[in-house]
PDB file of N, CA and C in Angstrom:
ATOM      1  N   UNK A   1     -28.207  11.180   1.953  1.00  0.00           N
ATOM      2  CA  UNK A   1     -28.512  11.049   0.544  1.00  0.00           C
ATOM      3  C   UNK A   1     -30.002  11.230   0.348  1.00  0.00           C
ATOM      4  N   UNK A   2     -30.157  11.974  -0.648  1.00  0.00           N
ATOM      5  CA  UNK A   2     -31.770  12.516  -0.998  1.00  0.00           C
ATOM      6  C   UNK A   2     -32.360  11.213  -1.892  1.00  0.00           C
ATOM      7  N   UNK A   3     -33.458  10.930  -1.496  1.00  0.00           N
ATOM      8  CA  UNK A   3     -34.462  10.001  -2.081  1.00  0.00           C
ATOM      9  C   UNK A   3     -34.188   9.632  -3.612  1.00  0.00           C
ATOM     10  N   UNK A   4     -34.285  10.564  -4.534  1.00  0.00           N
ATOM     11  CA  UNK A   4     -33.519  11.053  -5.371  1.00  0.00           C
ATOM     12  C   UNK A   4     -32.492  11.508  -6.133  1.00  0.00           C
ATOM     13  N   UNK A   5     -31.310  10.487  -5.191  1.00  0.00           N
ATOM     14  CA  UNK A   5     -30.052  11.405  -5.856  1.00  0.00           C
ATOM     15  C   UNK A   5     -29.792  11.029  -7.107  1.00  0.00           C
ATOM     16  N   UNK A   6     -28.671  11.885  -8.030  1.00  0.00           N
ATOM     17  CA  UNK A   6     -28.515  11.312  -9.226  1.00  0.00           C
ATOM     18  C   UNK A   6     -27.008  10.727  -8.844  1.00  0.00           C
ATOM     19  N   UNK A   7     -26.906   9.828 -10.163  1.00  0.00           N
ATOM     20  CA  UNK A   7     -25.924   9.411 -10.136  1.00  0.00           C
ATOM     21  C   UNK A   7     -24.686  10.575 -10.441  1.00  0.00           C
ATOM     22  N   UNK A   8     -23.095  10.465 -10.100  1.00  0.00           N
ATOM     23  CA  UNK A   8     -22.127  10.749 -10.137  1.00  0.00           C
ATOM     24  C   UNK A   8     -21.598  11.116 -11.792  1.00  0.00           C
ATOM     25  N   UNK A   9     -21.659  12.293 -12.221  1.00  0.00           N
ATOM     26  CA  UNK A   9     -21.280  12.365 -13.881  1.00  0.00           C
ATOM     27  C   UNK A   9     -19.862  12.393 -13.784  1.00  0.00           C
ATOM     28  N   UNK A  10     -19.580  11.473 -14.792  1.00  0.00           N
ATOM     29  CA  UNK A  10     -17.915  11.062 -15.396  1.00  0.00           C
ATOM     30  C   UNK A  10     -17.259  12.300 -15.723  1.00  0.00           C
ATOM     31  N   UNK A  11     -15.856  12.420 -14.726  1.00  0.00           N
ATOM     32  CA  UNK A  11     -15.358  13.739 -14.685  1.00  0.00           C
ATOM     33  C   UNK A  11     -13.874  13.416 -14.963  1.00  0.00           C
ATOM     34  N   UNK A  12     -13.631  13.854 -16.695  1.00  0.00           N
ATOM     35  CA  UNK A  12     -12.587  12.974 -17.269  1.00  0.00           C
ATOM     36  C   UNK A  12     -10.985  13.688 -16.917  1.00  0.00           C
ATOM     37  N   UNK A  13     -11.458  14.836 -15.829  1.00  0.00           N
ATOM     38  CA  UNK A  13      -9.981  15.698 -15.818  1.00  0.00           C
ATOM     39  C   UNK A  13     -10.081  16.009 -14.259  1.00  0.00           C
ATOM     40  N   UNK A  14      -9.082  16.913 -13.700  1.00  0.00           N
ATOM     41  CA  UNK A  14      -8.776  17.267 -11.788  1.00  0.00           C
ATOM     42  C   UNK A  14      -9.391  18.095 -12.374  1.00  0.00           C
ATOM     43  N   UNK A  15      -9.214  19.116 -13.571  1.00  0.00           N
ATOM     44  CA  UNK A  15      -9.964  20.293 -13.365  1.00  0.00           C
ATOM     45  C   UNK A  15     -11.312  20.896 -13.449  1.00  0.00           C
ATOM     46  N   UNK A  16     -11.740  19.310 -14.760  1.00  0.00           N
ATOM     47  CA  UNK A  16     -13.497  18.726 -14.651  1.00  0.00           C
ATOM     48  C   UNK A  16     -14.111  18.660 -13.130  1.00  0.00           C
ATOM     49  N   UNK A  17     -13.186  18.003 -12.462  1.00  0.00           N
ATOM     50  CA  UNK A  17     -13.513  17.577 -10.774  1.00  0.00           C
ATOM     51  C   UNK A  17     -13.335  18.718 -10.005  1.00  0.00           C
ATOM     52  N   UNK A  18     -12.384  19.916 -10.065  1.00  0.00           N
ATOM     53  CA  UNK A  18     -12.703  20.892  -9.532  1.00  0.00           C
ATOM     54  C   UNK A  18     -13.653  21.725  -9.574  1.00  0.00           C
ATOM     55  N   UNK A  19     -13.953  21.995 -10.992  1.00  0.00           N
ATOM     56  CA  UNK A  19     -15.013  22.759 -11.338  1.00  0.00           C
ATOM     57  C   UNK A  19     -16.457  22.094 -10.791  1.00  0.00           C
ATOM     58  N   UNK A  20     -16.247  21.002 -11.165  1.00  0.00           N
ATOM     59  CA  UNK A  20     -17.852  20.121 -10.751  1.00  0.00           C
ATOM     60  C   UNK A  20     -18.100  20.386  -9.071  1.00  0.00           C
ATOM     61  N   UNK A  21     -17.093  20.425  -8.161  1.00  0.00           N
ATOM     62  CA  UNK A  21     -17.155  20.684  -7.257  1.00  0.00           C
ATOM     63  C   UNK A  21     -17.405  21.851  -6.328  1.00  0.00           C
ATOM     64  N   UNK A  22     -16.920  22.709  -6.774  1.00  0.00           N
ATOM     65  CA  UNK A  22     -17.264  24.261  -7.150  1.00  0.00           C
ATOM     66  C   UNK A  22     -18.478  24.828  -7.045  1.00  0.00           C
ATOM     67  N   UNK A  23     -19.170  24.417  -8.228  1.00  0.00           N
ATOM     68  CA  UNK A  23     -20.505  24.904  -8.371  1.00  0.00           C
ATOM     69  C   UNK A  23     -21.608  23.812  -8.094  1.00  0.00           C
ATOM     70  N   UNK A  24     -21.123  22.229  -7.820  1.00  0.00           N
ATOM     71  CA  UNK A  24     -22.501  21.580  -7.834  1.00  0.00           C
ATOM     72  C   UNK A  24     -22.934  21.022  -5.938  1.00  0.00           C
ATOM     73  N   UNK A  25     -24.006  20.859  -5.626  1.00  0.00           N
ATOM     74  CA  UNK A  25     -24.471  20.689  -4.428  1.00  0.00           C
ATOM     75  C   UNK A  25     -24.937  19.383  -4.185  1.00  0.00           C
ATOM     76  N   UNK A  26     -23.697  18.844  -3.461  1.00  0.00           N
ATOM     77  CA  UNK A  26     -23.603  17.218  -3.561  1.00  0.00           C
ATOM     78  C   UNK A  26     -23.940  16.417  -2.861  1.00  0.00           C
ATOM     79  N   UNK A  27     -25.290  16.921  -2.068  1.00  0.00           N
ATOM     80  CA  UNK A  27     -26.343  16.473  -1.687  1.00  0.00           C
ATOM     81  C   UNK A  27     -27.667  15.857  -2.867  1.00  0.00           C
ATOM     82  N   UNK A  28     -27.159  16.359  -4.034  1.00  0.00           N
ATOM     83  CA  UNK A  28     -28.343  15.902  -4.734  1.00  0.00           C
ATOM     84  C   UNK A  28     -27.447  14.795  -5.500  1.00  0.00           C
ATOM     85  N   UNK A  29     -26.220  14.244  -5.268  1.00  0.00           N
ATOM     86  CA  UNK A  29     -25.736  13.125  -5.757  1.00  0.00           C
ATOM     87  C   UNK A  29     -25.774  11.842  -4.921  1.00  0.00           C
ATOM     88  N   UNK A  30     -25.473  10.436  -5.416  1.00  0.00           N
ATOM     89  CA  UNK A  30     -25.340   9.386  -5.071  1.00  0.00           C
ATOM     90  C   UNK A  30     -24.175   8.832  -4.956  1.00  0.00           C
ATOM     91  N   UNK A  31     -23.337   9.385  -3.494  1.00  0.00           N
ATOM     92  CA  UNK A  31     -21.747   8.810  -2.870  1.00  0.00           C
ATOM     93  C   UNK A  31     -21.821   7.805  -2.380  1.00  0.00           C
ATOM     94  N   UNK A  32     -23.105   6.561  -2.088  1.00  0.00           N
ATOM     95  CA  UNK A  32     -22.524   5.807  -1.825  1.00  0.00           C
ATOM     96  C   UNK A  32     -21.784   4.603  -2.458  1.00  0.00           C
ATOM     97  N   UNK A  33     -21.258   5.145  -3.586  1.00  0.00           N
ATOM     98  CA  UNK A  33     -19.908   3.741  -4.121  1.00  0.00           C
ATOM     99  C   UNK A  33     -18.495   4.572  -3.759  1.00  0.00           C
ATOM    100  N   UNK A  34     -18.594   5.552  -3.197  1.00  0.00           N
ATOM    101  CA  UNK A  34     -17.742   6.618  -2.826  1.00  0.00           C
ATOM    102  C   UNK A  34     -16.690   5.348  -1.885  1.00  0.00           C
ATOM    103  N   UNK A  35     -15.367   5.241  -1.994  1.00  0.00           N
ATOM    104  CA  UNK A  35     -14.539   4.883  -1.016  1.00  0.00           C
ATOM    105  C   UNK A  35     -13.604   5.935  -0.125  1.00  0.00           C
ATOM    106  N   UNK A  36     -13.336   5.699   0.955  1.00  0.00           N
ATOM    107  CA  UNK A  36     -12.308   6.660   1.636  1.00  0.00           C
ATOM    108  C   UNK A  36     -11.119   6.829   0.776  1.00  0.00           C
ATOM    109  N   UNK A  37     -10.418   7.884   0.934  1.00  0.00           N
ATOM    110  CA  UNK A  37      -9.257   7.792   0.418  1.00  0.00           C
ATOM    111  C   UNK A  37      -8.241   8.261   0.741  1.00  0.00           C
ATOM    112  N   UNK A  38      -7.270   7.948   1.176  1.00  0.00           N
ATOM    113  CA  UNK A  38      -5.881   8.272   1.844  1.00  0.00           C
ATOM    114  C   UNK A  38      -4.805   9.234   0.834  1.00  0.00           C
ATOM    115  N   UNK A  39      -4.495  10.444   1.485  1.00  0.00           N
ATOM    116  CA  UNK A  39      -3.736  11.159  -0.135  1.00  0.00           C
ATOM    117  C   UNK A  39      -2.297  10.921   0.444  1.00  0.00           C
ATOM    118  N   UNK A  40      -0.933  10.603   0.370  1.00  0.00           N
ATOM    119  CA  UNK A  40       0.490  11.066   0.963  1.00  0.00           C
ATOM    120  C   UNK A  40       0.954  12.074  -0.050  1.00  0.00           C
ATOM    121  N   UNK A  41       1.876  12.937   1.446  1.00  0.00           N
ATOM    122  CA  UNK A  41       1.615  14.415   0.401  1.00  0.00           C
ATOM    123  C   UNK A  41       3.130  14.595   0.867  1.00  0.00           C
ATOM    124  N   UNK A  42       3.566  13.283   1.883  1.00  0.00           N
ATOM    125  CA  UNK A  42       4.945  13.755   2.058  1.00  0.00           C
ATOM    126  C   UNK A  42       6.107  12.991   0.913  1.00  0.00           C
ATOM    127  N   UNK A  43       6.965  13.094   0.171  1.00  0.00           N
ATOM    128  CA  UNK A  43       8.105  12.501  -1.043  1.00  0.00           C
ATOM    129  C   UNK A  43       8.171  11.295  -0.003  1.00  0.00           C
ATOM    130  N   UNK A  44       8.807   9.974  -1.188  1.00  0.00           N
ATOM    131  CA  UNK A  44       9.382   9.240  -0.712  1.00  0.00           C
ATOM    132  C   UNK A  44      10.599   8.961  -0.852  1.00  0.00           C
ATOM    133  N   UNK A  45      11.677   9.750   0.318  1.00  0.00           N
ATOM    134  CA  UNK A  45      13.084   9.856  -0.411  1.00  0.00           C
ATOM    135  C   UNK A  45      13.977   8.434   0.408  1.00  0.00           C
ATOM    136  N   UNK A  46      13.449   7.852   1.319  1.00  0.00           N
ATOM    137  CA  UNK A  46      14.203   7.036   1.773  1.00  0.00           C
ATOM    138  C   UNK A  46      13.801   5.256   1.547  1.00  0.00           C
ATOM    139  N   UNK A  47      14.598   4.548   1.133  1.00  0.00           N
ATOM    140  CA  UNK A  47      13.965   2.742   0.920  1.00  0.00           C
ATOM    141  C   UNK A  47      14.723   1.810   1.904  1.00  0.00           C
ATOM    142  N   UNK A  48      13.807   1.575   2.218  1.00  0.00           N
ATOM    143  CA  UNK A  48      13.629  -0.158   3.473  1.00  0.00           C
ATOM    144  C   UNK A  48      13.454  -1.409   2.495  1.00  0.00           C
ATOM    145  N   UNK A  49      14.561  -2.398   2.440  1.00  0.00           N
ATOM    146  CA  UNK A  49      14.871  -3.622   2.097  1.00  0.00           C
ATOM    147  C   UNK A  49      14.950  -4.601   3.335  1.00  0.00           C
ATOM    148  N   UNK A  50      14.170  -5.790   3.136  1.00  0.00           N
ATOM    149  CA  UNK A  50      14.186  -6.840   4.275  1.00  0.00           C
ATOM    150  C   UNK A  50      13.951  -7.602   3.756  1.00  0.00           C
ATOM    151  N   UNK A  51      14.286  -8.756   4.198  1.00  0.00           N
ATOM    152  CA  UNK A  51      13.194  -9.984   3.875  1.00  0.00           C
ATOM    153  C   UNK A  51      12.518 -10.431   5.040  1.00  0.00           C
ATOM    154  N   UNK A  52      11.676 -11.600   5.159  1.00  0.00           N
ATOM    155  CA  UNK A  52      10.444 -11.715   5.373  1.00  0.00           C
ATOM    156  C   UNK A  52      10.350 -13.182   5.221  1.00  0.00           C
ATOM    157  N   UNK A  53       9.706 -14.301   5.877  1.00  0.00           N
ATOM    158  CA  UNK A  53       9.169 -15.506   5.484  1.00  0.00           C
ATOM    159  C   UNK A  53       8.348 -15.199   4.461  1.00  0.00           C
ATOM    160  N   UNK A  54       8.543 -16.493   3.550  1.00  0.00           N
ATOM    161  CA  UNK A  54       7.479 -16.494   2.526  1.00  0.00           C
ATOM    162  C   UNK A  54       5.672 -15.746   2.765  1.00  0.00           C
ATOM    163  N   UNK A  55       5.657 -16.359   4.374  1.00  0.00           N
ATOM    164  CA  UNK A  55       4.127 -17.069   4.683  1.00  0.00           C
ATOM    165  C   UNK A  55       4.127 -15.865   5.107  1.00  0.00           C
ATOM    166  N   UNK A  56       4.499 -14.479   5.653  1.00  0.00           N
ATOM    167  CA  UNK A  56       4.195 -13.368   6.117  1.00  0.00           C
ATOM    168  C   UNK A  56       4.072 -12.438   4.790  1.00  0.00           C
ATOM    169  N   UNK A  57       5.010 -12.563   4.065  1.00  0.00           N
ATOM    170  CA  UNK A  57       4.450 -12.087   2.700  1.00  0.00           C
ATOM    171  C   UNK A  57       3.500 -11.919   2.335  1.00  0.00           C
ATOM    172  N   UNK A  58       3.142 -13.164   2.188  1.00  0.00           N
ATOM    173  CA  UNK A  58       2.055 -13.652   1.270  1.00  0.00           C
ATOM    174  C   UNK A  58       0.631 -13.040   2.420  1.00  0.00           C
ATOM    175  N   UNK A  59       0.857 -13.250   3.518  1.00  0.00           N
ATOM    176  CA  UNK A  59      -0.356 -12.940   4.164  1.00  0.00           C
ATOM    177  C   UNK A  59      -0.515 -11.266   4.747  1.00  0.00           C
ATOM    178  N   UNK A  60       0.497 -10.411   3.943  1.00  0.00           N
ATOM    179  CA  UNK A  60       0.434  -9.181   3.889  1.00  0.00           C
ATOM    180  C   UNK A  60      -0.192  -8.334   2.450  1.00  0.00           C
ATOM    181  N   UNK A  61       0.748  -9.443   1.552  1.00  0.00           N
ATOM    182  CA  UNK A  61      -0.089  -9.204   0.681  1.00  0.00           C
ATOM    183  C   UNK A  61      -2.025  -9.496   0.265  1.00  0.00           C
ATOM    184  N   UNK A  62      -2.213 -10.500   1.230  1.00  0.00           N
ATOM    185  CA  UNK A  62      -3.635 -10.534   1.207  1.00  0.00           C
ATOM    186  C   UNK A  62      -3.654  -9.654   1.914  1.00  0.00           C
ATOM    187  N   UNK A  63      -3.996  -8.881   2.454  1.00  0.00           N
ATOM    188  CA  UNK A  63      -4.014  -8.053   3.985  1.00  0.00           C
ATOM    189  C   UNK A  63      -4.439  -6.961   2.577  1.00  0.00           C
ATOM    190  N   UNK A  64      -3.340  -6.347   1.880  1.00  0.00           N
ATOM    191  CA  UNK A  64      -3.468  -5.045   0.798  1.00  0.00           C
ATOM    192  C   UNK A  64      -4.931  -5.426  -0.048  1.00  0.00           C
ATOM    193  N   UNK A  65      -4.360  -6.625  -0.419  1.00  0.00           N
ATOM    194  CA  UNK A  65      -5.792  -6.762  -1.558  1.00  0.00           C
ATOM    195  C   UNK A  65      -7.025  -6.801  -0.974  1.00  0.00           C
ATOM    196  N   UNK A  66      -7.088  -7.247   0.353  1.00  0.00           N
ATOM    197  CA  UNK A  66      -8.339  -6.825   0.830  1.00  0.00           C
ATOM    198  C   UNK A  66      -8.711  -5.675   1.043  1.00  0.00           C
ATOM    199  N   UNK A  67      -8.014  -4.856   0.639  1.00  0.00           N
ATOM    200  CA  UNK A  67      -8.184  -3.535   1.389  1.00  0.00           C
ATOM    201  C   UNK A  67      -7.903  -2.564  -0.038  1.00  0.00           C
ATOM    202  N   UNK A  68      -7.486  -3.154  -0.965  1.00  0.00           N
ATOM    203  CA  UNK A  68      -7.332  -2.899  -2.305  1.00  0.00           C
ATOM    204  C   UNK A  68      -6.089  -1.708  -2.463  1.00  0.00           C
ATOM    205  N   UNK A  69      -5.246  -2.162  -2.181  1.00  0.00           N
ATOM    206  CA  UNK A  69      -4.349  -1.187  -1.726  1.00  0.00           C
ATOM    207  C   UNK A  69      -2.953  -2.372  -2.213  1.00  0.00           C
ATOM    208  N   UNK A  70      -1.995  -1.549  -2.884  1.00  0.00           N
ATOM    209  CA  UNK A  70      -0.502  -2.386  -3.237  1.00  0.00           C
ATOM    210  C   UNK A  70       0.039  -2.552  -1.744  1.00  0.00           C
ATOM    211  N   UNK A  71       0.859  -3.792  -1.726  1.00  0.00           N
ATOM    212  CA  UNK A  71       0.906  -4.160   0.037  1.00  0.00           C
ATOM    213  C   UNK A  71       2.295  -3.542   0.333  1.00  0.00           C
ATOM    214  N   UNK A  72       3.017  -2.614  -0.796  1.00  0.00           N
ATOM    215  CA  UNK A  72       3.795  -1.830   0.049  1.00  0.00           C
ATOM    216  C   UNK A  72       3.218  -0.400   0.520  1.00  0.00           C
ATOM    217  N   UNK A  73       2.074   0.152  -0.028  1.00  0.00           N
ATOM    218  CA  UNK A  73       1.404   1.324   0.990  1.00  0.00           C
ATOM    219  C   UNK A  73       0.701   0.197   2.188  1.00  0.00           C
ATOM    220  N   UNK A  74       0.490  -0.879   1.887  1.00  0.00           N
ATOM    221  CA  UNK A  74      -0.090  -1.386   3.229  1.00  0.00           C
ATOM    222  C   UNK A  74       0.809  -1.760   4.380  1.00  0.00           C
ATOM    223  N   UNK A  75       2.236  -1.532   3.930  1.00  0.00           N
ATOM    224  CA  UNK A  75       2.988  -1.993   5.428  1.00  0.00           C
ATOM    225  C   UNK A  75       3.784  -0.242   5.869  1.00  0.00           C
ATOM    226  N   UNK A  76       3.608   0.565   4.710  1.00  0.00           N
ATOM    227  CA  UNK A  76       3.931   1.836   4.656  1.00  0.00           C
ATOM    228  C   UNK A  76       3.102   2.330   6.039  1.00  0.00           C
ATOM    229  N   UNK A  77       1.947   2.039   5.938  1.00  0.00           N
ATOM    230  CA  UNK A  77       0.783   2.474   6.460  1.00  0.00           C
ATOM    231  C   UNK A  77       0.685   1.810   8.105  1.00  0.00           C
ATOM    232  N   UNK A  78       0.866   0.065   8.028  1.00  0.00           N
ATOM    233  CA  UNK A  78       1.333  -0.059   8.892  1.00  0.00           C
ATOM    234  C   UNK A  78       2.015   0.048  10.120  1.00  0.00           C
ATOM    235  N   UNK A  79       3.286   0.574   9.914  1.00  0.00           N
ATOM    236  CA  UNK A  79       4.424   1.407  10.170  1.00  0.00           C
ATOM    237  C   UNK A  79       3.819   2.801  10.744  1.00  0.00           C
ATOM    238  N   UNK A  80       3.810   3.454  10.064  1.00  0.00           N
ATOM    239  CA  UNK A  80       3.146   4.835  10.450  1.00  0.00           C
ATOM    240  C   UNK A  80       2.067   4.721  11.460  1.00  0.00           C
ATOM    241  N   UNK A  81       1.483   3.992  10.929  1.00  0.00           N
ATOM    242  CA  UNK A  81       0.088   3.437  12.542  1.00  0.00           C
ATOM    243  C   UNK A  81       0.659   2.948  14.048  1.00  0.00           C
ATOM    244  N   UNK A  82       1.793   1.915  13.533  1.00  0.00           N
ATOM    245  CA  UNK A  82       2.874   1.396  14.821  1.00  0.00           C
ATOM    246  C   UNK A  82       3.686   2.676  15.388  1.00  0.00           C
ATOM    247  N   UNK A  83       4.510   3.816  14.729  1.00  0.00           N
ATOM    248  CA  UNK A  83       4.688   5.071  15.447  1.00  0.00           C
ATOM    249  C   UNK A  83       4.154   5.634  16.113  1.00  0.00           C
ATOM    250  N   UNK A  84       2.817   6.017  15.143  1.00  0.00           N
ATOM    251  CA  UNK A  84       2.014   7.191  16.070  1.00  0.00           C
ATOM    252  C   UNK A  84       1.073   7.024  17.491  1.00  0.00           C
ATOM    253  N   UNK A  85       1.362   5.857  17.693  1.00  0.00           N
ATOM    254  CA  UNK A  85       0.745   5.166  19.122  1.00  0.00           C
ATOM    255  C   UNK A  85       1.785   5.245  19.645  1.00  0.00           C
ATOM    256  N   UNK A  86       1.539   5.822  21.169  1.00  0.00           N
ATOM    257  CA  UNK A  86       2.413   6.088  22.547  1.00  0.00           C
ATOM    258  C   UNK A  86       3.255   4.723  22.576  1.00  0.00           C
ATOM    259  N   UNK A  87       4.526   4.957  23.301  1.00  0.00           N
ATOM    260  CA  UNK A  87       5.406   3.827  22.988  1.00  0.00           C
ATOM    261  C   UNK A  87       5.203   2.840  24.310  1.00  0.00           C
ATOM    262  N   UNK A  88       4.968   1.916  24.287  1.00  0.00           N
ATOM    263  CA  UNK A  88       5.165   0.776  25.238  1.00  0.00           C
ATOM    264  C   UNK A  88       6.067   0.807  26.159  1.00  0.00           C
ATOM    265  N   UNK A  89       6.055   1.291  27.673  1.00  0.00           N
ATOM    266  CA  UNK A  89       7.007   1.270  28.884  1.00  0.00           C
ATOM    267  C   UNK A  89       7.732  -0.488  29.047  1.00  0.00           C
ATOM    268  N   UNK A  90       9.285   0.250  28.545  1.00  0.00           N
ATOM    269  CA  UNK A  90      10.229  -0.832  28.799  1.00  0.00           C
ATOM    270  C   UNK A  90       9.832  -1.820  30.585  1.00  0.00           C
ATOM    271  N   UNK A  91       9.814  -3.098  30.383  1.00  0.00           N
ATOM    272  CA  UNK A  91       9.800  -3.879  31.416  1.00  0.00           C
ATOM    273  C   UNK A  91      10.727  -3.592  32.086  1.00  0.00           C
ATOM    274  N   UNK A  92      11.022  -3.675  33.341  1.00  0.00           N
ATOM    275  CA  UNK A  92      12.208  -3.793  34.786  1.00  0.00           C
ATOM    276  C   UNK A  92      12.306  -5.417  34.612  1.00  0.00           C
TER     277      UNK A  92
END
């Protein structure tokens, strides 16, 4: 970030934000209130029903809000993190 950056101008449309992106050099802006952001680009055609102790709930749902996220992309996300790690060799 340049000594100087300006602040971020209010971009009230995707296509305001495309265009702004396009032509402007965003080195002379100020990203850091910028958060990461996760896009899912795959449908959600299938639903998982369970229950759950109260107390795991509740401490999943803090888990999202800390992270500012609804705590069903946070166990969505979860999940997907628990797959994509190599699977644990069954004990003898």
């Amino acid at each position: 970030m340049k000594d100087n950056a300006r602040p971020m101008p209010s971009l009230p449309s995707d296509e305001a934000a495309e265009a702004f992106v396009a032509e402007a050099d965003l080195t002379d802006y100020d990203l850091s209130g910028f958060k990461p952001a996760r896009f899912e680009f795959q449908p959600k055609a299938s639903q998982l029903n369970m229950r759950l102790p109260t107390s795991l709930l509740d401490a999943v749902r803090a888990r999202a809000a800390d992270r500012g996220i609804p705590y069903t992309r946070y166990v969505r996300e979860t999940l997907e993190h628990a797959v994509a790690e190599p699977p644990v060799p069954k004990r003898r």
